[in-house]
Protein backbone atom coordinates (compact mmCIF):
# COMPACT_ATOMS: atom_id res chain seq x y z
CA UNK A 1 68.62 51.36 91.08
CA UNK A 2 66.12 53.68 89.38
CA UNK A 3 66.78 56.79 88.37
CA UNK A 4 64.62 59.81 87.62
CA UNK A 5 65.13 60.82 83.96
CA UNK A 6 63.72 64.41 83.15
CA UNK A 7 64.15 64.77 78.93
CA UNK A 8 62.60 68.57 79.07
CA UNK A 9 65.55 69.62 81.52
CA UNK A 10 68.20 68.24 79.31
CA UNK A 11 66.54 69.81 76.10
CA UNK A 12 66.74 72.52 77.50
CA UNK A 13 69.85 72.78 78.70
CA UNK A 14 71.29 71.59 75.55
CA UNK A 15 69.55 74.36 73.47
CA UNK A 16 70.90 76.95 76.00
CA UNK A 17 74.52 75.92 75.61
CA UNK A 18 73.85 75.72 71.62
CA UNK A 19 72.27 78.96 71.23
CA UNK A 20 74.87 80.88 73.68
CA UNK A 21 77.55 79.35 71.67
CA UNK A 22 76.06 79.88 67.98
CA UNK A 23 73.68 83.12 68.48
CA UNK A 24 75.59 85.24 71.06
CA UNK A 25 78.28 87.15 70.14
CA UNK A 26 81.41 86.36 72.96
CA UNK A 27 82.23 89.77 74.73
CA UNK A 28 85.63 90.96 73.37
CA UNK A 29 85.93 93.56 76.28
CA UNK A 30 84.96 93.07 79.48
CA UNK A 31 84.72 95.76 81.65
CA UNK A 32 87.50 95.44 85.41
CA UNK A 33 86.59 94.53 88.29
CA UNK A 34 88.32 97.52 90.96
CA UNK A 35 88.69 97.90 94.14
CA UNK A 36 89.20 101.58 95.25
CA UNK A 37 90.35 103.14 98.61
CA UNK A 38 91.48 106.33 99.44
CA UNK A 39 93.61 108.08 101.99
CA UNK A 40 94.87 111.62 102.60
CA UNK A 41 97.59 111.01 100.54
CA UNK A 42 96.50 109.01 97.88
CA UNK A 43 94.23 106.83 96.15
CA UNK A 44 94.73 103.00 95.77
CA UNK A 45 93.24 101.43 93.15
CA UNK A 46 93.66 97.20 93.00
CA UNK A 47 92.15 94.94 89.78
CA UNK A 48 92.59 91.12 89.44
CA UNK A 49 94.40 90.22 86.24
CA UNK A 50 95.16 87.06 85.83
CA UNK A 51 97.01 86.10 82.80
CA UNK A 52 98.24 89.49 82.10
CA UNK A 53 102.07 90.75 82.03
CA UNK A 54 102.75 94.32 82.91
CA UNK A 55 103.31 95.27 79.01
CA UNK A 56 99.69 94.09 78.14
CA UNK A 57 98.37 96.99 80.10
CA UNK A 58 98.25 100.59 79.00
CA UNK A 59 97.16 103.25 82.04
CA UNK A 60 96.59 106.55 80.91
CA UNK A 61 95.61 109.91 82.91
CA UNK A 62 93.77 112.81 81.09
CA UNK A 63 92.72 115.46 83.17
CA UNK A 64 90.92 113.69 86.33
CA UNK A 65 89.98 110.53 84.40
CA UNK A 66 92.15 107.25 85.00
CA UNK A 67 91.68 104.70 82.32
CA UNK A 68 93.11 101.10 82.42
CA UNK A 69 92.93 99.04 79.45
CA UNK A 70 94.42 95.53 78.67
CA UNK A 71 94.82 93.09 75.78
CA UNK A 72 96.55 89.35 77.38
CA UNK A 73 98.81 88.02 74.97
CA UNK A 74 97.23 84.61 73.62
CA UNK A 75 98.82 81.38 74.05
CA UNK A 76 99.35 79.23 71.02
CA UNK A 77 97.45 76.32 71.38
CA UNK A 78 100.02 74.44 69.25
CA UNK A 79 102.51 74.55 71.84
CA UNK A 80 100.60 72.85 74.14
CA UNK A 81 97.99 70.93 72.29
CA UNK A 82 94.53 71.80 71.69
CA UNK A 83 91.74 72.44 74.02
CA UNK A 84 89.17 69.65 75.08
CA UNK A 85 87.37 72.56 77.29
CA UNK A 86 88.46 76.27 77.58
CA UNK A 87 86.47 78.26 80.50
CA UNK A 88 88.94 80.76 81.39
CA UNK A 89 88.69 83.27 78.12
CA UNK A 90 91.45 85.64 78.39
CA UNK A 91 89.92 88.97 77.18
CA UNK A 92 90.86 92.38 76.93
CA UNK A 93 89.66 94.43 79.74
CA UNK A 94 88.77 98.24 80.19
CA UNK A 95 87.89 100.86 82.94
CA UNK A 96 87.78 104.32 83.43
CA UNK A 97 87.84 106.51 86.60
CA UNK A 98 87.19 109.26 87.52
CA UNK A 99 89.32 110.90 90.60
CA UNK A 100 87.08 113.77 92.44
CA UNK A 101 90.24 115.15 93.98
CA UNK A 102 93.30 117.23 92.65
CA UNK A 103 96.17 114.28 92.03
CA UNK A 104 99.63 114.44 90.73
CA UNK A 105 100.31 112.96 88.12
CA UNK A 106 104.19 112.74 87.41
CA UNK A 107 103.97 110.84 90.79
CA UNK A 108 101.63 108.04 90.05
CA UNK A 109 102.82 104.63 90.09
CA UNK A 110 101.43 100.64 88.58
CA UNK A 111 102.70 97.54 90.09
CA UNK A 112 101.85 93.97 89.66
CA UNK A 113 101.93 91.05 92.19
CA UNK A 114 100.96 87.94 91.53
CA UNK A 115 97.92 88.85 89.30
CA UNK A 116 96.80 91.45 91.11
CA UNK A 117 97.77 95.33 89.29
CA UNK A 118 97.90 97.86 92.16
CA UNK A 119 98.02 101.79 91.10
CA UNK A 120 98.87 104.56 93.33
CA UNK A 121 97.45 107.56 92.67
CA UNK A 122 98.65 110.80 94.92
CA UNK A 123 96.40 113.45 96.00
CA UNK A 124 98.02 116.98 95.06
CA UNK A 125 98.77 118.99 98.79
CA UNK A 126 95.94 120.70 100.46
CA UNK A 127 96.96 124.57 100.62
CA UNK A 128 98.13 124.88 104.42
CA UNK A 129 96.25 128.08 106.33
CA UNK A 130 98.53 131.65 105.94
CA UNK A 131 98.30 134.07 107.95
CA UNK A 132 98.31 137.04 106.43
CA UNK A 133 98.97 140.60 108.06
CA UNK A 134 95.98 143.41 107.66
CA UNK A 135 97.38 146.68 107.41
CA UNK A 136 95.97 150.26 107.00
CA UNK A 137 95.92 152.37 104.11
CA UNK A 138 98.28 155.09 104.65
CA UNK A 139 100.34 153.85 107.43
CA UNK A 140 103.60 153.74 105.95
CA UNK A 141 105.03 157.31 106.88
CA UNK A 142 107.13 158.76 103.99
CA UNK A 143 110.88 158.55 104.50
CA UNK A 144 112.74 162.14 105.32
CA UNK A 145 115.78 162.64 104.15
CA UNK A 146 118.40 164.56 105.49
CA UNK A 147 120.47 167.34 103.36
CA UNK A 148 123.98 167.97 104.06
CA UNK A 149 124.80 171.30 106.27
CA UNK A 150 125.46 174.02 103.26
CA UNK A 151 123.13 172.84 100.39
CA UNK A 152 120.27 173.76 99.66
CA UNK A 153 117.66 172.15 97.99
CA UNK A 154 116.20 175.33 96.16
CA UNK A 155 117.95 176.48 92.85
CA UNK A 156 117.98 180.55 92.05
């Protein structure tokens, strides 16, 4: 059986995996992946995050910016042996948002479910319509009071 043997392609491909491995730097942050809906009531915000437990992720409000960061604990590789191939890095991950609506934020809430970290943001409560009564100036009527028979209100 022949086969086609191309020695340029394989060269190449071997310099490429050298050089990515010895010349560039790994990314120690990588920026998350969201998915974002909103609702009257509130937004929804969803990231996969594999790996992670809930205490390796920090979410933090200041003023209308949401931020999500995350550092996944590290597995010895003792425990289990060491790798032969390693493709799925865990790295720590980092996002900001920014909300363009009033939200409360005592009432915001982070859940995880099987990977996947779901946040619930609330929008704060639209002012409802008042009516409000138009009166004119001067229309209240001073009160008149009544003296007693006998007295009188001028003094000698």
């Amino acid at each position: 059986m022949a086969m086609n043997w191309n020695s340029w392609s394989d060269v190449a491909e071997l310099l490429s995996a050298g050089f990515d491995r010895t010349f560039m730097p790994q990314r120690l942050v990588h920026s998350l992946p969201l998915d974002i809906r909103h609702t009257d009531e509130a937004f929804w915000i969803e990231a996969s995050v594999p790996g992670f437990r809930p205490e390796d992720v920090e979410i933090t409000l200041d003023e209308s910016v949401l931020t999500i960061r995350g550092t996944p604990l590290q597995e010895d590789e003792g425990l289990h042996g060491g790798y032969v191939q390693r493709e799925r890095q865990l790295s720590s991950v980092y996002r900001q948002v920014g909300l363009a609506a009033e939200v409360r934020a005592e009432e915001i809430t982070a859940s995880f479910e099987n990977g996947v970290l779901t946040i619930m943001v609330p929008r704060a409560k639209k002012a409802q319509p008042k009516r409000i009564a138009v009166t004119t100036a001067g229309a209240e009527h001073p009160k008149v009071i009544d003296a007693p028979a006998g007295v009188s209100s001028a003094t000698a």
